[in-house]
Structures are given as C-alpha cells and as structure tokens.
N, C-alpha and C. Protein backbone atom coordinates (compact mmCIF):
# COMPACT_ATOMS: atom_id res chain seq x y z
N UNK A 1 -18.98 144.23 84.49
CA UNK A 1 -19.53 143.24 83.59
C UNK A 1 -20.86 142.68 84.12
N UNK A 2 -20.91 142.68 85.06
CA UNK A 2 -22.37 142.26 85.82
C UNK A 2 -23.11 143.21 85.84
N UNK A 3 -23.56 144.14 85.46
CA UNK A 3 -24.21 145.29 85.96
C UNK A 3 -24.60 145.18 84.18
N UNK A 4 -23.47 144.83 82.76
CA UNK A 4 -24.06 145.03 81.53
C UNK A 4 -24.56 144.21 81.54
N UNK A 5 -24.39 142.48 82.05
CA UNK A 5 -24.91 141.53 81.87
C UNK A 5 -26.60 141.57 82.55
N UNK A 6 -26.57 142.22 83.88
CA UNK A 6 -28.25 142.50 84.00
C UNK A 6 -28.58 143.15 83.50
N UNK A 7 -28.07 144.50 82.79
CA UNK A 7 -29.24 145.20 82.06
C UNK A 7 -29.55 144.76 80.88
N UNK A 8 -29.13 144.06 79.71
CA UNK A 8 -29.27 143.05 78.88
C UNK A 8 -30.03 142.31 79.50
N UNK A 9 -30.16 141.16 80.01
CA UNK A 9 -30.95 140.27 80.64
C UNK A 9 -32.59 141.10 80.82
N UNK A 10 -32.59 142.22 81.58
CA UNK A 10 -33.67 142.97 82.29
C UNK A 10 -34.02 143.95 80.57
N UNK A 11 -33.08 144.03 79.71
CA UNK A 11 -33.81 144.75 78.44
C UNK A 11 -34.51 143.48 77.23
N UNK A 12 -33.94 142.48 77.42
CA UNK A 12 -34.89 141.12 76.83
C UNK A 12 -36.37 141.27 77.31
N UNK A 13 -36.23 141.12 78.73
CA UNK A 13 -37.72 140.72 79.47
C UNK A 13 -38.61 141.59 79.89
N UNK A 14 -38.30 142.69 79.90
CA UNK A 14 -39.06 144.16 80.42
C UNK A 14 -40.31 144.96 79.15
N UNK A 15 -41.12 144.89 79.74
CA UNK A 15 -41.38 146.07 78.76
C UNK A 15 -40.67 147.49 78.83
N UNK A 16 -40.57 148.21 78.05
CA UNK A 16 -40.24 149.58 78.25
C UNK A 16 -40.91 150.52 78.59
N UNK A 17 -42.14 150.66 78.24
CA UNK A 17 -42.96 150.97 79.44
C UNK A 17 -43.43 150.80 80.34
N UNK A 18 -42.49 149.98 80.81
CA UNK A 18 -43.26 149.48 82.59
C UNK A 18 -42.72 150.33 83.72
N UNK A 19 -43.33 151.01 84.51
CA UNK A 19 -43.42 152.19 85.32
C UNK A 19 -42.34 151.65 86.85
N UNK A 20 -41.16 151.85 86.58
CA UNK A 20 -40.39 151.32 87.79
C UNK A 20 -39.78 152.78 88.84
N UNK A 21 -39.66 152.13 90.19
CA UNK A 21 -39.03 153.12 90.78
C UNK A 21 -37.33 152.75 91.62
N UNK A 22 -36.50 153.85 91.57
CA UNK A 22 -35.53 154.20 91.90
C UNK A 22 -34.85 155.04 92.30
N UNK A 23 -34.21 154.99 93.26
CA UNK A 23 -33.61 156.55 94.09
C UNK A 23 -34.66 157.23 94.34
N UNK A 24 -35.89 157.54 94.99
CA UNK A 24 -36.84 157.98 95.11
C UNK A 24 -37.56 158.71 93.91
N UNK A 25 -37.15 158.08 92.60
CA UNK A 25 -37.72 158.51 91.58
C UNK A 25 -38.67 157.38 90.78
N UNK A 26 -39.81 157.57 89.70
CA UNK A 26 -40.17 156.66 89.07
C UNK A 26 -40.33 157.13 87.77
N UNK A 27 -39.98 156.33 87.02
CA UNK A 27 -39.43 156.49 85.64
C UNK A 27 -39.57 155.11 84.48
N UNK A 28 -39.87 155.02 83.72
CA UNK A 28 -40.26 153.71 82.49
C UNK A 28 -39.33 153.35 82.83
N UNK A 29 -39.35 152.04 82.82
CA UNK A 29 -37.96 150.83 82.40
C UNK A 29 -37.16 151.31 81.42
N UNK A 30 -37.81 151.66 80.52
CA UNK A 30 -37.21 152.27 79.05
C UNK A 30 -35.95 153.46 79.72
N UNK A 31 -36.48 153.98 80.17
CA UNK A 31 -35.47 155.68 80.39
C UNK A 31 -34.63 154.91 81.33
N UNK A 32 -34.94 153.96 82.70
CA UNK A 32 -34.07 153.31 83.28
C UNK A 32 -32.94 152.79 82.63
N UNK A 33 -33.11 151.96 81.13
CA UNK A 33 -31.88 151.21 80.77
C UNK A 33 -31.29 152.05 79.91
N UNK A 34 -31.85 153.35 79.66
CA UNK A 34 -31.47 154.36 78.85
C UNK A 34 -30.17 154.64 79.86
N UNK A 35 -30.72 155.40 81.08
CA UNK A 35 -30.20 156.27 82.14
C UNK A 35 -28.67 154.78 82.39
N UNK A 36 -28.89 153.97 82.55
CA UNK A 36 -27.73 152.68 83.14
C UNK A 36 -26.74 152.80 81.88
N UNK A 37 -27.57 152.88 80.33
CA UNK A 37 -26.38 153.10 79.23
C UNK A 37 -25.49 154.31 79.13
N UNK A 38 -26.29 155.40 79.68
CA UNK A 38 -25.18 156.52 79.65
C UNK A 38 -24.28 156.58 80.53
N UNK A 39 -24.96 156.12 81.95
CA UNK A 39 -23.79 155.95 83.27
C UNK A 39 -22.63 154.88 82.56
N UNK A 40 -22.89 153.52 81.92
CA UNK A 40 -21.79 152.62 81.78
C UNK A 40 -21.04 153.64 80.76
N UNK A 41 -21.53 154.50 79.37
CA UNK A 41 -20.58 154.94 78.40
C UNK A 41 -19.67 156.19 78.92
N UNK A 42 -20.14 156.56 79.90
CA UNK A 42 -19.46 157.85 80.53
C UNK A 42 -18.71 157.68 81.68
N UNK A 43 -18.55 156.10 82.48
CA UNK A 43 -17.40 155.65 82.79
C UNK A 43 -16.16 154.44 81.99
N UNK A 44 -17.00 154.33 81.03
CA UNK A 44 -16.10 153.97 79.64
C UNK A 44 -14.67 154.79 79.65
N UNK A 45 -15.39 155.83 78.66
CA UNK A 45 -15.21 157.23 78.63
C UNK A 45 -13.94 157.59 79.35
N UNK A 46 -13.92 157.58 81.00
CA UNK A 46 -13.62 158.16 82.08
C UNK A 46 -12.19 156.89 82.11
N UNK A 47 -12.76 155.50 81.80
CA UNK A 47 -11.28 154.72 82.14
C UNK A 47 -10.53 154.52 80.87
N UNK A 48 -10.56 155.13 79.64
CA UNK A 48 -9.96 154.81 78.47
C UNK A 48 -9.59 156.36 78.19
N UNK A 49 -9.76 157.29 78.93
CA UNK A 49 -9.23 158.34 77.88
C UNK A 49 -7.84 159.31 77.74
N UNK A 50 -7.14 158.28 78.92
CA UNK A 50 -5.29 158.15 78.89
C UNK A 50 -5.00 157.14 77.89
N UNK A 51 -5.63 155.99 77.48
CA UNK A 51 -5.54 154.78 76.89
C UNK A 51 -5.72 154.94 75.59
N UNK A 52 -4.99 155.45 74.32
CA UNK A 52 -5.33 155.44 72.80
C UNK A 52 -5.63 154.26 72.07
N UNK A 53 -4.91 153.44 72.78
CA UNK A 53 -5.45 151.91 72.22
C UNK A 53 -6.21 151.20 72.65
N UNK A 54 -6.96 151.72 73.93
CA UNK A 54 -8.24 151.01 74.14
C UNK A 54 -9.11 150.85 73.71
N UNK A 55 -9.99 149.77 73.76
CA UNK A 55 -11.38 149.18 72.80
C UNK A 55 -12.50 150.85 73.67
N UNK A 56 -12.69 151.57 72.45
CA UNK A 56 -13.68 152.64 72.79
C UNK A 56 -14.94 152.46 73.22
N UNK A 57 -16.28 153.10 73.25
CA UNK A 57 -17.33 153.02 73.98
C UNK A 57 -18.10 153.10 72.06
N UNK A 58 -18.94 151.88 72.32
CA UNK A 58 -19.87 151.83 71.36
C UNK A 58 -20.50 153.22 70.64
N UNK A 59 -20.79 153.61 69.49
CA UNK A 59 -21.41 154.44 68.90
C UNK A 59 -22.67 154.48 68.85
N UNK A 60 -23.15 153.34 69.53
CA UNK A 60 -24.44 153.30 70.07
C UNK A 60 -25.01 153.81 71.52
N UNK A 61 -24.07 153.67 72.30
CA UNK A 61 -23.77 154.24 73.03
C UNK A 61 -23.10 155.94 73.47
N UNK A 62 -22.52 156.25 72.53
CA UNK A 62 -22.08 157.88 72.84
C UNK A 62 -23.97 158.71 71.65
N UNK A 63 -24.18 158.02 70.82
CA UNK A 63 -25.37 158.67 70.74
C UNK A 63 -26.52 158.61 71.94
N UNK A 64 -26.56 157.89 72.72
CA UNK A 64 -27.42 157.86 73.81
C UNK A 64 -27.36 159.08 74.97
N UNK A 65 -25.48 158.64 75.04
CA UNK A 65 -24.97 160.09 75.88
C UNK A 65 -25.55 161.56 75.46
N UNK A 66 -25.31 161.51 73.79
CA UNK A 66 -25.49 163.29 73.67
C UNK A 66 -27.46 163.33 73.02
N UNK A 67 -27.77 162.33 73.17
CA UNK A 67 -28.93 162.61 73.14
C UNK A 67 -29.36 163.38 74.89
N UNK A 68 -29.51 162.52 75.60
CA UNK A 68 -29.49 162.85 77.39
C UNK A 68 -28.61 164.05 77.21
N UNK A 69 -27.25 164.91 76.72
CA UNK A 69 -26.91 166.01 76.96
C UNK A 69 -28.05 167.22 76.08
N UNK A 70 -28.14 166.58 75.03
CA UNK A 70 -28.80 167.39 74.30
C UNK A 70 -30.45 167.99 75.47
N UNK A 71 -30.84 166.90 75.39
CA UNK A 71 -32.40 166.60 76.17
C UNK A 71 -31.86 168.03 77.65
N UNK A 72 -30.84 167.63 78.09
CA UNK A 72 -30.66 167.97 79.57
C UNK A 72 -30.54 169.69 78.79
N UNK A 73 -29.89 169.85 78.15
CA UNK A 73 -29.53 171.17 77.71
C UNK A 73 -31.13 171.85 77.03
N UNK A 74 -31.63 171.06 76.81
CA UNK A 74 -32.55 171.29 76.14
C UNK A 74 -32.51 171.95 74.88
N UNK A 75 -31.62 171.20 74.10
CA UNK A 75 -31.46 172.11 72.59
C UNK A 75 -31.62 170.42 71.67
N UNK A 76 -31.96 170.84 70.34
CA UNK A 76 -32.21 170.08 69.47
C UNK A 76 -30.68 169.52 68.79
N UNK A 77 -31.00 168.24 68.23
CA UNK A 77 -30.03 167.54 68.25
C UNK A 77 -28.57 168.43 67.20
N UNK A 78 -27.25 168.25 67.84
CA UNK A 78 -26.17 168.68 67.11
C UNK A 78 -25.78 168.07 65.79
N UNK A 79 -25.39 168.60 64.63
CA UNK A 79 -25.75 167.76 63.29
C UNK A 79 -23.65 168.49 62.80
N UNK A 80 -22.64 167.30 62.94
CA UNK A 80 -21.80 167.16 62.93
C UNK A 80 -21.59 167.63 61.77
N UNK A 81 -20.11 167.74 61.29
CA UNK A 81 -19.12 168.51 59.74
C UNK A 81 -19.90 167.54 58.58
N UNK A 82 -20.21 166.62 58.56
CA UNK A 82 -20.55 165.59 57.47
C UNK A 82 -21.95 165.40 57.57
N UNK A 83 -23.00 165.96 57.96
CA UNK A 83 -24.37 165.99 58.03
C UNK A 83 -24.91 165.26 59.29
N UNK A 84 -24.51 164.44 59.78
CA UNK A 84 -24.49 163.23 60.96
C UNK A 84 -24.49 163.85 61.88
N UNK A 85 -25.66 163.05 63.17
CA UNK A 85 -25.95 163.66 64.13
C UNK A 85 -25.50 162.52 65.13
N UNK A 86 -24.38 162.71 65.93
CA UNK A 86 -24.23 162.67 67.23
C UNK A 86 -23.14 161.82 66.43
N UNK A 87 -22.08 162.29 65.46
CA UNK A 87 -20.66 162.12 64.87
C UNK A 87 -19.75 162.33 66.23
N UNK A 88 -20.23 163.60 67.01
CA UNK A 88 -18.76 163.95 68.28
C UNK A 88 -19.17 163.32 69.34
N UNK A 89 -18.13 162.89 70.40
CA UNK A 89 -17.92 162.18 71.39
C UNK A 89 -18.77 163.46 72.78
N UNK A 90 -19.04 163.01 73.44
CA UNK A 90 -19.16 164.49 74.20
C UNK A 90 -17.99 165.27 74.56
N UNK A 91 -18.35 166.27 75.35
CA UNK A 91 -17.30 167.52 75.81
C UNK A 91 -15.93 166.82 76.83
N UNK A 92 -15.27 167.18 76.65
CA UNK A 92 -14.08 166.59 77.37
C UNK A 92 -12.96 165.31 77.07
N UNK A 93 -14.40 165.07 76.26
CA UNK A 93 -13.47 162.95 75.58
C UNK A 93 -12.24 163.19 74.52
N UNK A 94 -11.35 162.98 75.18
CA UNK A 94 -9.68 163.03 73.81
C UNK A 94 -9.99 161.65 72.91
C-alpha cells in the first residue's frame, strides 16, 4: 500500500517526461510509473490467483501489462473475440 500510495503521490507531481534514473538505467518518469504499474498488477495477479473471490487487478491495469508484453514481444496489439483490445488477462492468469 505504500509503494501505490507513492506512486500516485509522485504521478500528481511529476512530469512524465522528466528524465529519471534507476537500477543503472534512465528512463521518463512516465515509463517509470508505467514500469511500477505492471510490477504492482503482476503481483496482484500472483497473490489472487488461488483466490476466486478476490477483489481482481484493475482493467486499467492488465491493459498496461499486455501492452509492455505486447511492446516486449514486439507484436502489435492483440484484438480479443468481441473486437476489444487487451479483453484477456495475460498468459498464465486463471
């Protein structure tokens, strides 16, 4: 909860293009709170998916994920049974 509560806080006040560094990398603020949303939805993910009645991971959030899978794979976005793009959870999620 502290870790969503600063990146909220730090996505109010930041520009998104402001040129930050981390892990010996440097990267926009923008891709930073990008990169922190997929890490929090993909240990979401990871603690709810024995749990059927758990509160799931935002849909704002699993599109972020398969955008970054898509990007990483380097293929253009997946366009789900009903025309909708980024309808499936990623690979592995019950």
């Amino acid at each position: 909860m502290e870790t969503a509560s600063a990146l909220v806080t730090a996505a109010e006040d930041v520009d998104p293009r402001f040129v930050v560094g981390t892990q010996g990398h440097v990267l926009t603020s923008g891709d930073w709170m990008r990169a922190l949303a997929v890490e929090a939805t993909v240990h979401h993910l990871d603690l709810v998916a024995h749990l059927p009645t758990a509160l799931q991971p935002a849909k704002d959030g699993l599109a972020c994920v398969r955008a970054t899978i898509d990007a990483l794979l380097d293929r253009s976005r997946w366009t789900g049974a009903t025309g909708t793009t980024h309808e499936r959870p990623p690979a592995g999620y019950r």
